[in-house]
N, C-alpha and C. Protein backbone atom coordinates (compact mmCIF):
# COMPACT_ATOMS: atom_id res chain seq x y z
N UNK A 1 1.85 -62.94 18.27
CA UNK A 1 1.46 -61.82 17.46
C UNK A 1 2.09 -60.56 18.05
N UNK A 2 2.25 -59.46 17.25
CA UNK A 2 3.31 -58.73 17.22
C UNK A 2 2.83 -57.80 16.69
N UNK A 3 3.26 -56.24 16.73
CA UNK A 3 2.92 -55.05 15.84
C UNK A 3 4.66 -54.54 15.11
N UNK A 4 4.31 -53.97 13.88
CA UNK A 4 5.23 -53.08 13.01
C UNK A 4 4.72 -51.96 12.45
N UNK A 5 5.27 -51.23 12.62
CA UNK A 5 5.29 -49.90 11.56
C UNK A 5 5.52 -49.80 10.49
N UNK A 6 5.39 -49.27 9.61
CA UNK A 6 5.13 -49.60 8.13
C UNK A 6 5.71 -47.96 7.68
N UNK A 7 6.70 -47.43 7.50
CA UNK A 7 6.87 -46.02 6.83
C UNK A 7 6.97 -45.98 5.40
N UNK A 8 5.83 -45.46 4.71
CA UNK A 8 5.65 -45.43 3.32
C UNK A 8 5.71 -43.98 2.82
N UNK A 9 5.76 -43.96 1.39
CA UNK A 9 5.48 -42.66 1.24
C UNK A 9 4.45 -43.23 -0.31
N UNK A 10 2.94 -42.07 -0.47
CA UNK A 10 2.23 -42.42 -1.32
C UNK A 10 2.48 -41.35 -2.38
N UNK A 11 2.44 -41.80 -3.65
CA UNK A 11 2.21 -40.63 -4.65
C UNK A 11 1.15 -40.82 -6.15
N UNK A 12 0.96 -40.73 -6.78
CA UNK A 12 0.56 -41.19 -8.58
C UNK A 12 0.92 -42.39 -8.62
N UNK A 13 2.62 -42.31 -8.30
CA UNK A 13 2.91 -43.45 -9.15
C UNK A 13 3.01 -44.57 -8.18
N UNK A 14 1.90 -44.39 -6.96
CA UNK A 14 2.33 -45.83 -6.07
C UNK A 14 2.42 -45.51 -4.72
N UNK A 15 3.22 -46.59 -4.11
CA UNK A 15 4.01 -46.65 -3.10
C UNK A 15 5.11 -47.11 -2.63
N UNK A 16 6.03 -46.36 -2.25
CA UNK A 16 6.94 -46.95 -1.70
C UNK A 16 7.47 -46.87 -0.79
N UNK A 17 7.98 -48.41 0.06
CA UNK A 17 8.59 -48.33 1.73
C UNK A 17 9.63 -48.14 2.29
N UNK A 18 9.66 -47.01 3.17
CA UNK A 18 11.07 -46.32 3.48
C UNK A 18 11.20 -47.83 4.27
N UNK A 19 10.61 -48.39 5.48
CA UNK A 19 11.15 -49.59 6.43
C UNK A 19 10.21 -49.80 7.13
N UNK A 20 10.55 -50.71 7.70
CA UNK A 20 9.66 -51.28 8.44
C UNK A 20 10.30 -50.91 10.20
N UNK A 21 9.42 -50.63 11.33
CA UNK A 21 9.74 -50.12 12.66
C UNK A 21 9.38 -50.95 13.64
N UNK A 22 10.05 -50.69 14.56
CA UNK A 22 9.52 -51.46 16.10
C UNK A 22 8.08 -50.32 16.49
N UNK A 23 8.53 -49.10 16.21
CA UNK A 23 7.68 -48.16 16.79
C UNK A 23 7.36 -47.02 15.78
N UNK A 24 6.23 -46.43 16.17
CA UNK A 24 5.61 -45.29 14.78
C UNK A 24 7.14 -44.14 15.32
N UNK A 25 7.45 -43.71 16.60
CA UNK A 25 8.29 -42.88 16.87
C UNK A 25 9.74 -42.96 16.61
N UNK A 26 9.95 -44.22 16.20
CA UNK A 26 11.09 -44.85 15.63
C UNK A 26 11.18 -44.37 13.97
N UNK A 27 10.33 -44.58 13.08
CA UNK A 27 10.51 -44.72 12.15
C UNK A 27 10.31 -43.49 11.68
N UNK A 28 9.87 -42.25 12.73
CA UNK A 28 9.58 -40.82 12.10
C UNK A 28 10.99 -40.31 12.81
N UNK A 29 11.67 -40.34 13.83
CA UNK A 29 13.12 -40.26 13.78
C UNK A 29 13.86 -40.45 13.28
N UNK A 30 13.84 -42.05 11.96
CA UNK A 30 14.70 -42.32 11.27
C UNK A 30 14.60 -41.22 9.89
N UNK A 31 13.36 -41.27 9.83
CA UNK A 31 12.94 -40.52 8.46
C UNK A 31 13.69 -39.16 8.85
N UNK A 32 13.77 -38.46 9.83
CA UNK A 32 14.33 -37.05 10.33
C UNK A 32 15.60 -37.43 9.90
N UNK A 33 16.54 -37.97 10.66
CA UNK A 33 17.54 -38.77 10.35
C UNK A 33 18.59 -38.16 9.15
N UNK A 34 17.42 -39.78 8.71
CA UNK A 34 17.82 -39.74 6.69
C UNK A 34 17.90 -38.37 6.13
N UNK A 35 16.96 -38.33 5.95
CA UNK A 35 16.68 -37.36 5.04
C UNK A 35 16.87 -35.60 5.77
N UNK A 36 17.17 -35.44 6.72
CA UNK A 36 17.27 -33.74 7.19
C UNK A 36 16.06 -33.07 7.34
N UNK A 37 14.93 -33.86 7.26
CA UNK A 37 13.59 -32.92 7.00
C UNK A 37 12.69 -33.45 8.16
N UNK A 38 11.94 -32.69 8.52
CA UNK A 38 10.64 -32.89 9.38
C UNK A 38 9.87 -33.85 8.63
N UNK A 39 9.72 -35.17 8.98
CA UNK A 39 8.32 -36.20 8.66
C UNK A 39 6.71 -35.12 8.45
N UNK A 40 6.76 -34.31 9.25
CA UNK A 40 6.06 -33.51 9.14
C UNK A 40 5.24 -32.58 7.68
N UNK A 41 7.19 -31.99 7.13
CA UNK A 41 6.86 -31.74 5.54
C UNK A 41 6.95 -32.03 4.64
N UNK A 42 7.24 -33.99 4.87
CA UNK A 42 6.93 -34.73 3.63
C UNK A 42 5.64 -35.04 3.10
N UNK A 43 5.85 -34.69 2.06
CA UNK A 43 4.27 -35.13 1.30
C UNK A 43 3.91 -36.31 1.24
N UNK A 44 2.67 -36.81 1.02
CA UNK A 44 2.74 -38.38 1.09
C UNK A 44 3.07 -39.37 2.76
N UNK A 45 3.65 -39.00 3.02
CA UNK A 45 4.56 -39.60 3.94
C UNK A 45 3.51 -40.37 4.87
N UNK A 46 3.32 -41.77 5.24
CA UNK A 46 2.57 -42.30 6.47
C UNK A 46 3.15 -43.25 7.06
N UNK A 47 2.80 -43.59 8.34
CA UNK A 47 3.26 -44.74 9.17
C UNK A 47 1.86 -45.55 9.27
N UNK A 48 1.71 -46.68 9.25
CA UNK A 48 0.82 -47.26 9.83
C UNK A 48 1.39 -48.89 10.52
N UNK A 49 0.40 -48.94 11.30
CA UNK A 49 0.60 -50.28 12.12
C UNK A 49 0.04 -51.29 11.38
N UNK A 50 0.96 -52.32 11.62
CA UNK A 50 -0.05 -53.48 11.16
C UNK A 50 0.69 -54.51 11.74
N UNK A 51 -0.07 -55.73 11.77
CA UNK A 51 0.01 -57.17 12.31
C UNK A 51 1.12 -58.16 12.15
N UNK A 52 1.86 -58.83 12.72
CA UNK A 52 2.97 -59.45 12.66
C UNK A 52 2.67 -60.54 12.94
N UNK A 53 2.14 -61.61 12.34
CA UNK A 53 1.99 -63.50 12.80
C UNK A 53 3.42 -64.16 12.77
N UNK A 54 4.04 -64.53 14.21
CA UNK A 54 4.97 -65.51 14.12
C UNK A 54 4.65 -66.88 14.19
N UNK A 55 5.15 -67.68 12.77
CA UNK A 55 4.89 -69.49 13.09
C UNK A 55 5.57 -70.12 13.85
């Protein structure tokens, strides 16, 4: 068992996933990155952790 980061962004119409991360600090660097903007003043914008089962 394993953890991932999850970078989504929520709005009306849903959700959708920028990627999946090794780390929450990973995936708010990439988002800087990409896009030129502070993770900070995206709207919507979340990371969360969640669970990784390898068979």
């Amino acid at each position: 068992m394993s953890y991932a980061y999850v970078l989504y962004r929520q709005d009306y119409d849903g959700v959708e996933i920028e990627g999946i991360f090794d780390s929450e600090l990973q995936a708010l660097d990439w988002y800087e990155k990409e896009y030129g903007e502070s993770p900070d003043d995206a709207e919507g914008l979340r990371v969360e952790r969640t669970t990784v089962y390898w068979d």
